[in-house]
C-alpha atoms as a PDB file:
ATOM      1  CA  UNK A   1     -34.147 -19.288  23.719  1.00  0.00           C
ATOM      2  CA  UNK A   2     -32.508 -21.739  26.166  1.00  0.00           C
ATOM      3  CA  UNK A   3     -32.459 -25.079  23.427  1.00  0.00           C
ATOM      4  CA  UNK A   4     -31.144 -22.425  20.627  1.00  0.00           C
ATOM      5  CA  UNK A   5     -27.993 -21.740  23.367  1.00  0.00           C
ATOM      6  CA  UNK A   6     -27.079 -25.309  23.779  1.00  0.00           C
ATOM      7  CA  UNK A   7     -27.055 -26.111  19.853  1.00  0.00           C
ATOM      8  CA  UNK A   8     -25.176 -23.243  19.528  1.00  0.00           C
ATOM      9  CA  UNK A   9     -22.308 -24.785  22.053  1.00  0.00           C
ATOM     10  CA  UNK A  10     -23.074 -28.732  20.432  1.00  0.00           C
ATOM     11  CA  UNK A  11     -20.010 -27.783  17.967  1.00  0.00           C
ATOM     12  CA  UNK A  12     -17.672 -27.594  20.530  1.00  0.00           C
ATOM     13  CA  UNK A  13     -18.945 -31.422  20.911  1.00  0.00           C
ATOM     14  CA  UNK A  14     -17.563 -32.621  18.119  1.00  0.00           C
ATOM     15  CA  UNK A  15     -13.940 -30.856  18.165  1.00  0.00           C
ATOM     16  CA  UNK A  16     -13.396 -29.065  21.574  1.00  0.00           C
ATOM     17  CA  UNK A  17     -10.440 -27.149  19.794  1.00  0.00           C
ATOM     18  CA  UNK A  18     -12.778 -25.192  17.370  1.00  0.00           C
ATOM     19  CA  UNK A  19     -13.169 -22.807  19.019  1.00  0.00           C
ATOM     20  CA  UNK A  20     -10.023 -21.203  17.946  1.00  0.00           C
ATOM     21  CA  UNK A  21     -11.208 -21.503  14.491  1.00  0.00           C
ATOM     22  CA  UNK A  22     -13.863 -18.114  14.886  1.00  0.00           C
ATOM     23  CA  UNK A  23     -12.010 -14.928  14.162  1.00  0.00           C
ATOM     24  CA  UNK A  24     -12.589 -13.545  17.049  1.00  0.00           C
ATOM     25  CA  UNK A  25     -10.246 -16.222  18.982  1.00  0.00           C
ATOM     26  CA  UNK A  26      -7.079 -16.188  16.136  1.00  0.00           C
ATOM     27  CA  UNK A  27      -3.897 -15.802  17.280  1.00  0.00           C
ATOM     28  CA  UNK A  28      -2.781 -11.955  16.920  1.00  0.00           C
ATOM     29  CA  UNK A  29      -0.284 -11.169  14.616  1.00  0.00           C
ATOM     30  CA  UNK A  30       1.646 -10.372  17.242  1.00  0.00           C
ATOM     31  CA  UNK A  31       3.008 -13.964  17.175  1.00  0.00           C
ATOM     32  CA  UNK A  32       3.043 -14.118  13.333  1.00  0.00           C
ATOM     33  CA  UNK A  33       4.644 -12.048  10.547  1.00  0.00           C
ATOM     34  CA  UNK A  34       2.277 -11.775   7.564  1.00  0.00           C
ATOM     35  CA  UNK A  35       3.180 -10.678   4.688  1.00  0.00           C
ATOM     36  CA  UNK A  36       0.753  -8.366   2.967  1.00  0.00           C
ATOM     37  CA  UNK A  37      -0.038  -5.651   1.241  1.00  0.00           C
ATOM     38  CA  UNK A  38      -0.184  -2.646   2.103  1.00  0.00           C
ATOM     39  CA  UNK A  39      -2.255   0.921   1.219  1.00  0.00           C
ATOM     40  CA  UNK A  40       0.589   3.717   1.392  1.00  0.00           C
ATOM     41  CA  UNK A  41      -1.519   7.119   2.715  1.00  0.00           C
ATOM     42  CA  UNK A  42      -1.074   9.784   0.045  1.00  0.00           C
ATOM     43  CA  UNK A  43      -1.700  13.296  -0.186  1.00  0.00           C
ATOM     44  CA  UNK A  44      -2.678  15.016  -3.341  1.00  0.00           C
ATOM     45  CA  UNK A  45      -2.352  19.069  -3.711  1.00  0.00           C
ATOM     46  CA  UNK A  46      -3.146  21.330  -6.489  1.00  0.00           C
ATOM     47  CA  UNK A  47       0.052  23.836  -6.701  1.00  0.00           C
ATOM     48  CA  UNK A  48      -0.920  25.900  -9.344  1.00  0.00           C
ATOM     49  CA  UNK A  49       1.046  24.380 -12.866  1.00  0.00           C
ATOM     50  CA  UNK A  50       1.800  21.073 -11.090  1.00  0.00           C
ATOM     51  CA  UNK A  51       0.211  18.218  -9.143  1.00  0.00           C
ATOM     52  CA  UNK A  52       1.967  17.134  -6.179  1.00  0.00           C
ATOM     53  CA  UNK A  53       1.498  13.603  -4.115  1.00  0.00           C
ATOM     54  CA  UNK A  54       2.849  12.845  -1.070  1.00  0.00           C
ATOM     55  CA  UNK A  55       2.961   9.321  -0.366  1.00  0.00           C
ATOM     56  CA  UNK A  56       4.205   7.601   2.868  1.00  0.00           C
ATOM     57  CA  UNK A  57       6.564   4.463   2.435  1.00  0.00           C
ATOM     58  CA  UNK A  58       8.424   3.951   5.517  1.00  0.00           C
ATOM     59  CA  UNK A  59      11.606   1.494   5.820  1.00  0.00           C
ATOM     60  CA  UNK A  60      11.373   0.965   1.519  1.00  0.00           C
ATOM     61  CA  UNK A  61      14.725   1.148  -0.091  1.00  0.00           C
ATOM     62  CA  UNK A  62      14.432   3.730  -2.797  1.00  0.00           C
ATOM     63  CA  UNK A  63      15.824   1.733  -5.483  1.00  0.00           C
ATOM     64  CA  UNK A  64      12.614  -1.153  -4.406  1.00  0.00           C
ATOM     65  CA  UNK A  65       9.577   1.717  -5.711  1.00  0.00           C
ATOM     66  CA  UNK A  66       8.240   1.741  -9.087  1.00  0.00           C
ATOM     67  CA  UNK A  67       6.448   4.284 -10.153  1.00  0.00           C
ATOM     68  CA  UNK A  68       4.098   4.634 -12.915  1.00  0.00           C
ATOM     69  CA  UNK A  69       2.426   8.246 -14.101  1.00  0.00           C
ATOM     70  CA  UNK A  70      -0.214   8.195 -16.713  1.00  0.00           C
ATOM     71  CA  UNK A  71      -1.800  11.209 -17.966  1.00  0.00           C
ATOM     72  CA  UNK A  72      -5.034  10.658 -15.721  1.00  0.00           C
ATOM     73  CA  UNK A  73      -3.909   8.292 -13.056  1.00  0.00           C
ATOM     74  CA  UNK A  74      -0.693   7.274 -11.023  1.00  0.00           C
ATOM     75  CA  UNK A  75       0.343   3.517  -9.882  1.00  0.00           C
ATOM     76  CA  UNK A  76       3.197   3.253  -6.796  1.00  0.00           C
ATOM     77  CA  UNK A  77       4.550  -0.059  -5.230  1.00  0.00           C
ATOM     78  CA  UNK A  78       7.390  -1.263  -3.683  1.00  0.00           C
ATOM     79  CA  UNK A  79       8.425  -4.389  -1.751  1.00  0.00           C
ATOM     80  CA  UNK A  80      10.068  -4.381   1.587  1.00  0.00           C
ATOM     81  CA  UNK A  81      12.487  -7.583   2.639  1.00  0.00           C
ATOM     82  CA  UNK A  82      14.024  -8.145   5.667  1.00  0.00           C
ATOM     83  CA  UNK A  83      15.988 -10.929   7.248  1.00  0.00           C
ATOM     84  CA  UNK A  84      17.816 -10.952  11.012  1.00  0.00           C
ATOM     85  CA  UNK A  85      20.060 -13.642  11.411  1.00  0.00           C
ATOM     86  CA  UNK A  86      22.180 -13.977  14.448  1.00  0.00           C
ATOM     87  CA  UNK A  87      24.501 -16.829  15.673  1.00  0.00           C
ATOM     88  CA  UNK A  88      26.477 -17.170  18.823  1.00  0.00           C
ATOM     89  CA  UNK A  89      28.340 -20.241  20.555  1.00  0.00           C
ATOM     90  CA  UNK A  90      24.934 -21.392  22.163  1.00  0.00           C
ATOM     91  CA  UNK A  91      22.197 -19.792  20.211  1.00  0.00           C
ATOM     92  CA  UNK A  92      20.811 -19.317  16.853  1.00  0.00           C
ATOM     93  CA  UNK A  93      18.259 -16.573  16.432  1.00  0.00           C
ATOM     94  CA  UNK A  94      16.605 -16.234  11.852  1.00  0.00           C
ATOM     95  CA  UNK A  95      13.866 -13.705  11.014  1.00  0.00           C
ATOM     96  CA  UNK A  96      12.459 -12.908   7.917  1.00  0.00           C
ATOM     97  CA  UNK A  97       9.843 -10.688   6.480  1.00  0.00           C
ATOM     98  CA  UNK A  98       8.096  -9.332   3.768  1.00  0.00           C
ATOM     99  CA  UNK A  99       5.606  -6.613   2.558  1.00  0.00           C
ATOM    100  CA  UNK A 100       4.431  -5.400  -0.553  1.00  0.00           C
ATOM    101  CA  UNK A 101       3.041  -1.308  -0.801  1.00  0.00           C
ATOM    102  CA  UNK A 102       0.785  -1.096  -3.818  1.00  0.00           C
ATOM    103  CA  UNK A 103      -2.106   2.201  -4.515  1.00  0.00           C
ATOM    104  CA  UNK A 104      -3.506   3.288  -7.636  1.00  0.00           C
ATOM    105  CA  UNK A 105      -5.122   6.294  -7.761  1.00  0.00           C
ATOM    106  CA  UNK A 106      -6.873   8.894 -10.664  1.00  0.00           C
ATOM    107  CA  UNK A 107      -5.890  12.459 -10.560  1.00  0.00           C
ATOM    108  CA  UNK A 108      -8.407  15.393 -11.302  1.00  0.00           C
ATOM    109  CA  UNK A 109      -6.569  16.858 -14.039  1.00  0.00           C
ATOM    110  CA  UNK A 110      -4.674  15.391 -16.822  1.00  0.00           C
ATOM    111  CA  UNK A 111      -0.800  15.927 -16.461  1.00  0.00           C
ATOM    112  CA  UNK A 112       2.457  15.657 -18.959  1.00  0.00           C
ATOM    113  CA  UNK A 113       4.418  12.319 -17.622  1.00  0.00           C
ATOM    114  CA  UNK A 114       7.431  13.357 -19.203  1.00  0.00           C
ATOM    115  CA  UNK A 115       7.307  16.042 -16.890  1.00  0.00           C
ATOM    116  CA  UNK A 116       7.351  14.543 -13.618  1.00  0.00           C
ATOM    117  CA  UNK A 117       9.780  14.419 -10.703  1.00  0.00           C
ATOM    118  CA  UNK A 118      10.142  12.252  -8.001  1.00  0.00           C
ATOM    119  CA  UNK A 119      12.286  12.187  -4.973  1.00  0.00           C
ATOM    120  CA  UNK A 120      12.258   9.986  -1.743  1.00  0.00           C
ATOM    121  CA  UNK A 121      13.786  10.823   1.891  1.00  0.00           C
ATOM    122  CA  UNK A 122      12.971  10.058   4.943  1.00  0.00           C
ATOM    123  CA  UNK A 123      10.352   7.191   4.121  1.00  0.00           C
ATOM    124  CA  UNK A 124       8.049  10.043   2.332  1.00  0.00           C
ATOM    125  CA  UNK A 125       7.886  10.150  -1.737  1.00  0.00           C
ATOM    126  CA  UNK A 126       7.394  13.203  -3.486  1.00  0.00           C
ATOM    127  CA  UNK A 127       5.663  13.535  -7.040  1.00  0.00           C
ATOM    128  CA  UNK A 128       5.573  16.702  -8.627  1.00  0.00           C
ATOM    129  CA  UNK A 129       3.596  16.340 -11.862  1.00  0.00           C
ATOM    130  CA  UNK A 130       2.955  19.311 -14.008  1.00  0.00           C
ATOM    131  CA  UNK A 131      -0.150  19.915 -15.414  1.00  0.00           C
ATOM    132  CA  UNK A 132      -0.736  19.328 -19.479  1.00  0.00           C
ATOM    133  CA  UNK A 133      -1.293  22.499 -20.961  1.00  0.00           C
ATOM    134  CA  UNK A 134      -4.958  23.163 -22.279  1.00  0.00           C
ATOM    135  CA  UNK A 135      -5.006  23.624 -26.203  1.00  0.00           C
ATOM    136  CA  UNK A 136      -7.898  26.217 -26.708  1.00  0.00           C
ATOM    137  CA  UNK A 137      -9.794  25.439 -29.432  1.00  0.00           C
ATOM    138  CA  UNK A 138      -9.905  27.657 -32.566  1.00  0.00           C
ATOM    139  CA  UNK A 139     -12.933  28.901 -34.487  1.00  0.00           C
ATOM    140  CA  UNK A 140     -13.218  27.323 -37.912  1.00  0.00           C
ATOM    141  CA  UNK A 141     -14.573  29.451 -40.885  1.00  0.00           C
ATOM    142  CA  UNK A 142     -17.407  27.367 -42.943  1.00  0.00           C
ATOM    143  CA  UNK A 143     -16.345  27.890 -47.025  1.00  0.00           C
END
């Protein structure tokens, strides 16, 4: 068990400084923006004639979301910019960042997109989505 230990440390031989190279040990993002994307949390409710989603998007500029409604399924994203710059006599102070909202997701009944409405306050978008209207089937007479 002992020799495994010390074969185990004979990496740090070679480049004392790789040890910030395991996960574990990264820098937190803390002292780095990243730019990803990200999963908005969305609710889905069944109100009777319509579908409605509640999806959070916080600090998106409502023109910035597209959103796509198929019969079966609906697609959101938006991307979020920002940039800080200040300058004074003795200092200069530039921040940037970005982030990208993206989900995809099937709904349990088919609805009508040409009947949908969306609205957005508050960093919360609304979808109300009515529900396509069954066609019953008829009985055909055999001649």
């Amino acid at each position: 068990m002992a020799r495994k230990e010390v074969r185990d440390l004979d990496i740090f031989s070679e480049n004392p400084f790789s040890f910030f190279d395991f996960p574990v040990m990264r820098m937190p993002s803390v002292f780095f923006e990243k730019s990803e994307v990200k999963t908005p949390v969305i609710e889905l409710k069944d109100e009777g004639r319509e579908l409605v989603a509640t999806i959070e998007m916080p600090g998106v500029d409502k023109n910035d979301i597209k959103l796509k409604v198929n019969p079966d399924s609906v697609s959101v994203s938006a991307e979020k910019k920002k940039e800080k710059e200040e300058k004074t006599k003795n200092k200069y102070y530039s921040e940037r960042s970005y982030s990208r909202f993206y989900r995809s997701f099937s709904l349990p009944v088919e609805v009508n997109p040409s009947k949908v409405n969306a609205k957005y306050d508050n960093g919360v978008l609304e979808v109300r989505m009515e529900k396509a209207t069954s066609k019953s089937g008829a009985e055909i007479k055999i001649k």
